[in-house]
Protein backbone atom coordinates (compact mmCIF):
# COMPACT_ATOMS: atom_id res chain seq x y z
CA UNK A 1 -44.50 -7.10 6.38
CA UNK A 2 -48.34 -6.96 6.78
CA UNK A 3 -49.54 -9.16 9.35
CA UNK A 4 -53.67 -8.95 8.84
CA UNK A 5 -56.66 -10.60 10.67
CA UNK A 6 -58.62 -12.82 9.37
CA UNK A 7 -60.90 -11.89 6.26
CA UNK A 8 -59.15 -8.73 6.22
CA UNK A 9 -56.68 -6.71 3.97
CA UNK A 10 -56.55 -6.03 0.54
CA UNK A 11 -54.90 -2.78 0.27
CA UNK A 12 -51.67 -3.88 1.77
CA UNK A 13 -51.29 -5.46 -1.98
CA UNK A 14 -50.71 -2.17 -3.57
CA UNK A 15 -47.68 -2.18 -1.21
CA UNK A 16 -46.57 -5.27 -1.39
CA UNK A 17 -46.29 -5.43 -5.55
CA UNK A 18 -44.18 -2.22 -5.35
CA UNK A 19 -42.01 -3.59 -2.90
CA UNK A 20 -38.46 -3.30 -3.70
CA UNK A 21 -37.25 -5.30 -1.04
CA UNK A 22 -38.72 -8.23 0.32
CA UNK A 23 -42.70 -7.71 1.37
CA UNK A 24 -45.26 -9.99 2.84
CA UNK A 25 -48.82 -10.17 3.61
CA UNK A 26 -49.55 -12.29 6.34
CA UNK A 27 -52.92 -13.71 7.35
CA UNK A 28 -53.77 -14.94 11.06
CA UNK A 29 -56.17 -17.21 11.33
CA UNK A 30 -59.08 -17.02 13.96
CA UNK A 31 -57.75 -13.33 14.76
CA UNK A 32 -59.84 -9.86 14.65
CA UNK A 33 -58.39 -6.32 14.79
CA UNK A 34 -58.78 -6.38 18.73
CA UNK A 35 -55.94 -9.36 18.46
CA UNK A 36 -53.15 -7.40 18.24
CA UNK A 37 -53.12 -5.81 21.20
CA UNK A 38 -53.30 -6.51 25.41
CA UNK A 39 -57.36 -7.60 24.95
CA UNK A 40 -56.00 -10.54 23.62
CA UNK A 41 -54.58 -11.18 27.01
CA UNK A 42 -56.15 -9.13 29.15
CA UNK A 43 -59.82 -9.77 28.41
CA UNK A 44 -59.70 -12.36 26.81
CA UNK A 45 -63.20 -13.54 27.60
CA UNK A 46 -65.19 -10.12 27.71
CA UNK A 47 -63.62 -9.50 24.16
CA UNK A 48 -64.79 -12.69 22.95
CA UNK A 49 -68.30 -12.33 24.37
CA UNK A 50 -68.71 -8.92 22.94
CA UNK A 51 -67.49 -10.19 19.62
CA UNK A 52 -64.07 -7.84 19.29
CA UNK A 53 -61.68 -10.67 19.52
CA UNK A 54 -61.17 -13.91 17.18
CA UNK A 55 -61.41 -17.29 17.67
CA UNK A 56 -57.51 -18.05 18.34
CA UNK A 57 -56.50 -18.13 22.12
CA UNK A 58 -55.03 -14.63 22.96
CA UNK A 59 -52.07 -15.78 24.32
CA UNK A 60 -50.94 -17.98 20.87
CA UNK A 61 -51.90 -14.99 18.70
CA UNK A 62 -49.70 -12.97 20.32
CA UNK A 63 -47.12 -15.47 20.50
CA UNK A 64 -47.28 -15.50 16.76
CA UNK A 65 -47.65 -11.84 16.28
CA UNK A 66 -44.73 -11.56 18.62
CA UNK A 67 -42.62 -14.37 16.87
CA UNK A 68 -43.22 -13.32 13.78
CA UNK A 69 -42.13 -9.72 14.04
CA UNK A 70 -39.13 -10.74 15.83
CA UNK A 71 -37.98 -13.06 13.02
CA UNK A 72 -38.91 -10.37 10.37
CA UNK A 73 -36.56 -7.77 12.23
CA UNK A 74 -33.80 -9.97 12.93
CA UNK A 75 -33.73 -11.38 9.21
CA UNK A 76 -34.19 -7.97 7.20
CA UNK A 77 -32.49 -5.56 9.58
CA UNK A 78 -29.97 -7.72 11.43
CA UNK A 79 -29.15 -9.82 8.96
CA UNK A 80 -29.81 -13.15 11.25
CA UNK A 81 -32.45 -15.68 9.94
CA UNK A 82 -33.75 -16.73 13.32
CA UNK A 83 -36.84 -18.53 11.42
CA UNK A 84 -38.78 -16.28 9.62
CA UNK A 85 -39.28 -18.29 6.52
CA UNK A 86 -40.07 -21.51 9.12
CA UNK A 87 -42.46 -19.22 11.05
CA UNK A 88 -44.57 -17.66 7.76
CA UNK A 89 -44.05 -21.63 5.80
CA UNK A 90 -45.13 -24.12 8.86
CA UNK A 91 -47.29 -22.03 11.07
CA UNK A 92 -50.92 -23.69 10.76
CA UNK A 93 -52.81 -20.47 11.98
CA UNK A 94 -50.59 -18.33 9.31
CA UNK A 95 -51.71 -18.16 5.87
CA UNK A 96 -49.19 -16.44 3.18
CA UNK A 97 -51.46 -14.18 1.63
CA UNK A 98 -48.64 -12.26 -0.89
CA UNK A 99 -45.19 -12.08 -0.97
CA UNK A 100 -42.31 -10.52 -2.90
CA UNK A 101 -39.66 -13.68 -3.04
């Protein structure tokens, strides 16, 4: 799974067509690079201001980063669907940019 910010990617699709198990490429709206880490949270305003964070409120990014990943794990290495393909099909912020199934 690639999760991406937004306007970003490209390369991942090399990856994702020689998949041989399930791959994605995941798109988060309103985020920038500096959205996947603590700045989203932590400075959430000075990143903003100085342009290194998106659009999306730091704390829901992360929540999605953060659900996301779980559900991945827990589907492909645990073997429980906890709501991945709910998560990557009715999130309104996540776009499905490539996928394998």
């Amino acid at each position: 799974m690639f999760l991406l910010s937004e306007g970003h990617g490209g390369q991942e699709e090399y990856f994702v067509d020689r998949a041989e198990a399930p791959a994605y490429s995941l798109e988060i709206k309103g985020t920038r690079h500096t959205n996947f880490n603590d700045v989203a949270y932590l400075a959430e305003y000075p990143g903003k201001i100085m342009g290194t964070l998106g659009a999306i409120d730091g704390e829901r990014g992360l929540t999605i980063i953060k659900d996301l990943t779980r559900a991945f794990f827990d589907k492909y290495i645990r073997g429980v669907n906890t709501g991945f393909d709910y998560l990557k099909q009715n999130n309104r912020e996540v776009i499905l940019r490539k996928s394998t199934e």
